[in-house]
C-alpha atoms as a PDB file:
ATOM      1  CA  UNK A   1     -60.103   5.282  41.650  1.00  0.00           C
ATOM      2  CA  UNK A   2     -63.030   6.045  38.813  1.00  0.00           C
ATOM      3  CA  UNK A   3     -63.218   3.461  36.196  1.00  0.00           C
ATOM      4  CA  UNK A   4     -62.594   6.832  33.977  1.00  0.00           C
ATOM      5  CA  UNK A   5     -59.058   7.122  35.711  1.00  0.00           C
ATOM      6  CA  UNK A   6     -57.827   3.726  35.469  1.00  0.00           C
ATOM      7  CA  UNK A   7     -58.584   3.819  31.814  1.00  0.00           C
ATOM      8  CA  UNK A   8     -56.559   7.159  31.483  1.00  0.00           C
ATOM      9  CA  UNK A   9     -53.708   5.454  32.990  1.00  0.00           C
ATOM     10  CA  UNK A  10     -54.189   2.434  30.902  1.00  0.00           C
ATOM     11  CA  UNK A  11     -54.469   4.571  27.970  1.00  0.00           C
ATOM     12  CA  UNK A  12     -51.225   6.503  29.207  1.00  0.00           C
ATOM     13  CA  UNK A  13     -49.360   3.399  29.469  1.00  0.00           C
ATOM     14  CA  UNK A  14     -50.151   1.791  26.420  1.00  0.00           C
ATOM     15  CA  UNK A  15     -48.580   5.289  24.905  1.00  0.00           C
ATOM     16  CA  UNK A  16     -45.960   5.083  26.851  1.00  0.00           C
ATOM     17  CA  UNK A  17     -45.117   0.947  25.843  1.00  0.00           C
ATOM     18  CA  UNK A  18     -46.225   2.161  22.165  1.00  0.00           C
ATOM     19  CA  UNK A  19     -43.239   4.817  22.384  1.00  0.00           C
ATOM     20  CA  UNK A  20     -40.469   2.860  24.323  1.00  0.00           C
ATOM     21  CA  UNK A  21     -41.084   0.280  21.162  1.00  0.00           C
ATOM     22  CA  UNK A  22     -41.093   3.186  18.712  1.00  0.00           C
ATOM     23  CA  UNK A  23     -37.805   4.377  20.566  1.00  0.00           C
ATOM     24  CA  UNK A  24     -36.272   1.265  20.342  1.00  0.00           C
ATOM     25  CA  UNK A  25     -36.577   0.052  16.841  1.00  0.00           C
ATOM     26  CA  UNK A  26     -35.296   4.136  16.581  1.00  0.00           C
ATOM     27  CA  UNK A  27     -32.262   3.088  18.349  1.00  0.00           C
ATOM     28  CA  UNK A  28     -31.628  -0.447  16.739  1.00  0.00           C
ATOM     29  CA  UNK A  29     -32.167   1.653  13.124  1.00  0.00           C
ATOM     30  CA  UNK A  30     -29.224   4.374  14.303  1.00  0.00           C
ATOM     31  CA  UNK A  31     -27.435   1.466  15.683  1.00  0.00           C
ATOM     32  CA  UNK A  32     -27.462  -0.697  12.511  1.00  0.00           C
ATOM     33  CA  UNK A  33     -26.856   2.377  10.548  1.00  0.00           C
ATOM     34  CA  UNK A  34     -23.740   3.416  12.280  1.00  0.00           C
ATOM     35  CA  UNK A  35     -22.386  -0.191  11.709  1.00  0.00           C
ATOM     36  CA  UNK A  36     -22.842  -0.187   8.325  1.00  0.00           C
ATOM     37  CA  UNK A  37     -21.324   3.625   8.127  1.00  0.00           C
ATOM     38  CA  UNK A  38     -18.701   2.451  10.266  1.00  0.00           C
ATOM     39  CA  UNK A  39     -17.939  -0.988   8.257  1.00  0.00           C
ATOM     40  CA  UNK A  40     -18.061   1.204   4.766  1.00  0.00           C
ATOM     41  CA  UNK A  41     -15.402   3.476   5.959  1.00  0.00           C
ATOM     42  CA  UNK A  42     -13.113   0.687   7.198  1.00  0.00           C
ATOM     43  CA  UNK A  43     -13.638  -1.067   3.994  1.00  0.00           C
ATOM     44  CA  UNK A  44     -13.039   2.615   1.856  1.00  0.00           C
ATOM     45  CA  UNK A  45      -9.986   3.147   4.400  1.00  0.00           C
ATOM     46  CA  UNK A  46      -8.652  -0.287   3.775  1.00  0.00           C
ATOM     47  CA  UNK A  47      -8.578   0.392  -0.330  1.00  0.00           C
ATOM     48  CA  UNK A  48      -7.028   3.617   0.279  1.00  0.00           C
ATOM     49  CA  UNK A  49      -4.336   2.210   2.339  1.00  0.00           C
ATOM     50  CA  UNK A  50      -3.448  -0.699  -0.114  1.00  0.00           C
ATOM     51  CA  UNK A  51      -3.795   1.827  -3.018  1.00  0.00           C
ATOM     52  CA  UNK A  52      -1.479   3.958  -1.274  1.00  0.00           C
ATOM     53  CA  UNK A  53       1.016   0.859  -0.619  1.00  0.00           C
ATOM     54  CA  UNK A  54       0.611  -0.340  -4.179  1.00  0.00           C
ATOM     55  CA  UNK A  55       1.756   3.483  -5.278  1.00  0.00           C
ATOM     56  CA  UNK A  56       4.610   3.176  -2.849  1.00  0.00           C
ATOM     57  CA  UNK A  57       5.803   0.009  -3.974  1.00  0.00           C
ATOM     58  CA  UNK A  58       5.546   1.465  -7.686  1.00  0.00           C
ATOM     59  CA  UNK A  59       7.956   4.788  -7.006  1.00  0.00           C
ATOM     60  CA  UNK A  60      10.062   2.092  -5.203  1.00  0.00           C
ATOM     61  CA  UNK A  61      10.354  -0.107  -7.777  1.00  0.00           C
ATOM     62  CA  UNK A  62      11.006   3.224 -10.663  1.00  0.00           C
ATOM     63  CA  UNK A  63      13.344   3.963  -8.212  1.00  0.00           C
ATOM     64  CA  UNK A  64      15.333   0.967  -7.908  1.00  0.00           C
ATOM     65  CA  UNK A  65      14.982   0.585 -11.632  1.00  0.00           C
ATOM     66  CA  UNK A  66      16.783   3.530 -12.194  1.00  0.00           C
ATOM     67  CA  UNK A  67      19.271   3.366  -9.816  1.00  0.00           C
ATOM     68  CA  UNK A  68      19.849  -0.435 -11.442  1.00  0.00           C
ATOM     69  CA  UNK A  69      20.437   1.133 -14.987  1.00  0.00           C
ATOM     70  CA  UNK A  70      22.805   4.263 -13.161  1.00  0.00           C
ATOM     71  CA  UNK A  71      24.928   0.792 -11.801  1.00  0.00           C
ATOM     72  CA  UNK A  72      24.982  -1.234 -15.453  1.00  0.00           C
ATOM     73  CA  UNK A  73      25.921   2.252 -16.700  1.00  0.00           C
ATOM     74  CA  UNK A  74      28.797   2.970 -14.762  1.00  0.00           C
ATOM     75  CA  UNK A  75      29.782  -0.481 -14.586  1.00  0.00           C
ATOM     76  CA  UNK A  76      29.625  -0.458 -18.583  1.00  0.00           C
ATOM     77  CA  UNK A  77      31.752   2.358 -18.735  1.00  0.00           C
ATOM     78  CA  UNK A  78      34.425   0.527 -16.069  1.00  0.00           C
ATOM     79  CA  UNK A  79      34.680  -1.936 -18.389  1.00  0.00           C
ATOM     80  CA  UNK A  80      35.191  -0.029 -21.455  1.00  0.00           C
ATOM     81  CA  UNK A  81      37.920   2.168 -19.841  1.00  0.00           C
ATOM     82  CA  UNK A  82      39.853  -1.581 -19.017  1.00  0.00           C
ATOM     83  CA  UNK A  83      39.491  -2.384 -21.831  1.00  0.00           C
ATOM     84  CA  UNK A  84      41.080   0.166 -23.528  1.00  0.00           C
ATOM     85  CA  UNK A  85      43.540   0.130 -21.050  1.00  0.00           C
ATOM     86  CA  UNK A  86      44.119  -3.776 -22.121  1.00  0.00           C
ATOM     87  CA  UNK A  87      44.178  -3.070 -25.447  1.00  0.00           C
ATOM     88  CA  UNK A  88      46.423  -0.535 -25.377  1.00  0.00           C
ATOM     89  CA  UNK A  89      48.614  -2.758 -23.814  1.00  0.00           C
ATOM     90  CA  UNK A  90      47.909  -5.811 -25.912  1.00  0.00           C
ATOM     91  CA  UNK A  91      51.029  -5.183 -28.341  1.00  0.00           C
ATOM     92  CA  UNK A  92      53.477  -4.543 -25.514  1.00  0.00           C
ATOM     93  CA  UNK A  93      52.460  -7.862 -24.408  1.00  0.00           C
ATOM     94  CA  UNK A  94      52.417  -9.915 -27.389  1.00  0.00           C
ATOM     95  CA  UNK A  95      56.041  -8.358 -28.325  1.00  0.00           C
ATOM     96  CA  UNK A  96      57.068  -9.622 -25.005  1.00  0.00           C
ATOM     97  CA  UNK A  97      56.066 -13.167 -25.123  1.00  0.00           C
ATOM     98  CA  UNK A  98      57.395 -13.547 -28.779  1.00  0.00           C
ATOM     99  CA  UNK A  99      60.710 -11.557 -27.358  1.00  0.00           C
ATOM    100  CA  UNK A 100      60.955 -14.741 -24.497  1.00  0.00           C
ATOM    101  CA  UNK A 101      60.324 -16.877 -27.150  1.00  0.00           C
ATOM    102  CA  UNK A 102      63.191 -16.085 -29.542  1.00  0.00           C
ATOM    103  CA  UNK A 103      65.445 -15.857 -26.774  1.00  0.00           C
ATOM    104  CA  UNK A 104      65.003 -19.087 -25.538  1.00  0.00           C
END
């Protein structure tokens, strides 16, 4: 082999190393990139989800809220129909203890 050959092939090696580095610290740079797309979207999805948990808890809570004031409500309005039922009999009452008591 000439001395003019082995130099082209040393040449075309060189090239060759010189790209396979190039290529590589490509691939790393994609690599690396992807990561830090792929750990930016986790993080993004992650704030979505516990934004969307923190807005489901909130309509729960409204929710139970209401349903909690519906209860007192109709509770309330139990009490003020005994009431009235009590009261109404209040006088029949009292006139019978003070009846037992004169009789006795």
């Amino acid at each position: 082999m000439s001395l003019e050959a082995v130099e082209k092939v040393s040449k075309v090696e060189g090239e060759v190393r010189e790209r396979r580095t190039a290529a590589e610290a490509e691939a790393r740079q994609i690599v690396s990139g992807a990561e830090k797309d792929g750990l930016a979207l986790l993080q993004r999805t992650r704030a979505e989800a516990a934004e969307s948990g923190k807005a489901l808890l909130r309509q729960a809570e409204e929710k139970a809220a209401k349903r909690a004031e519906e209860i007192a409500r109709a509770a309330g309005q139990d009490a003020d129909a005994l009431r009235r039922a009590a009261e109404k009999r209040l006088e029949e009452a009292a006139e019978f203890i003070v009846g037992r008591v004169v009789k006795h």
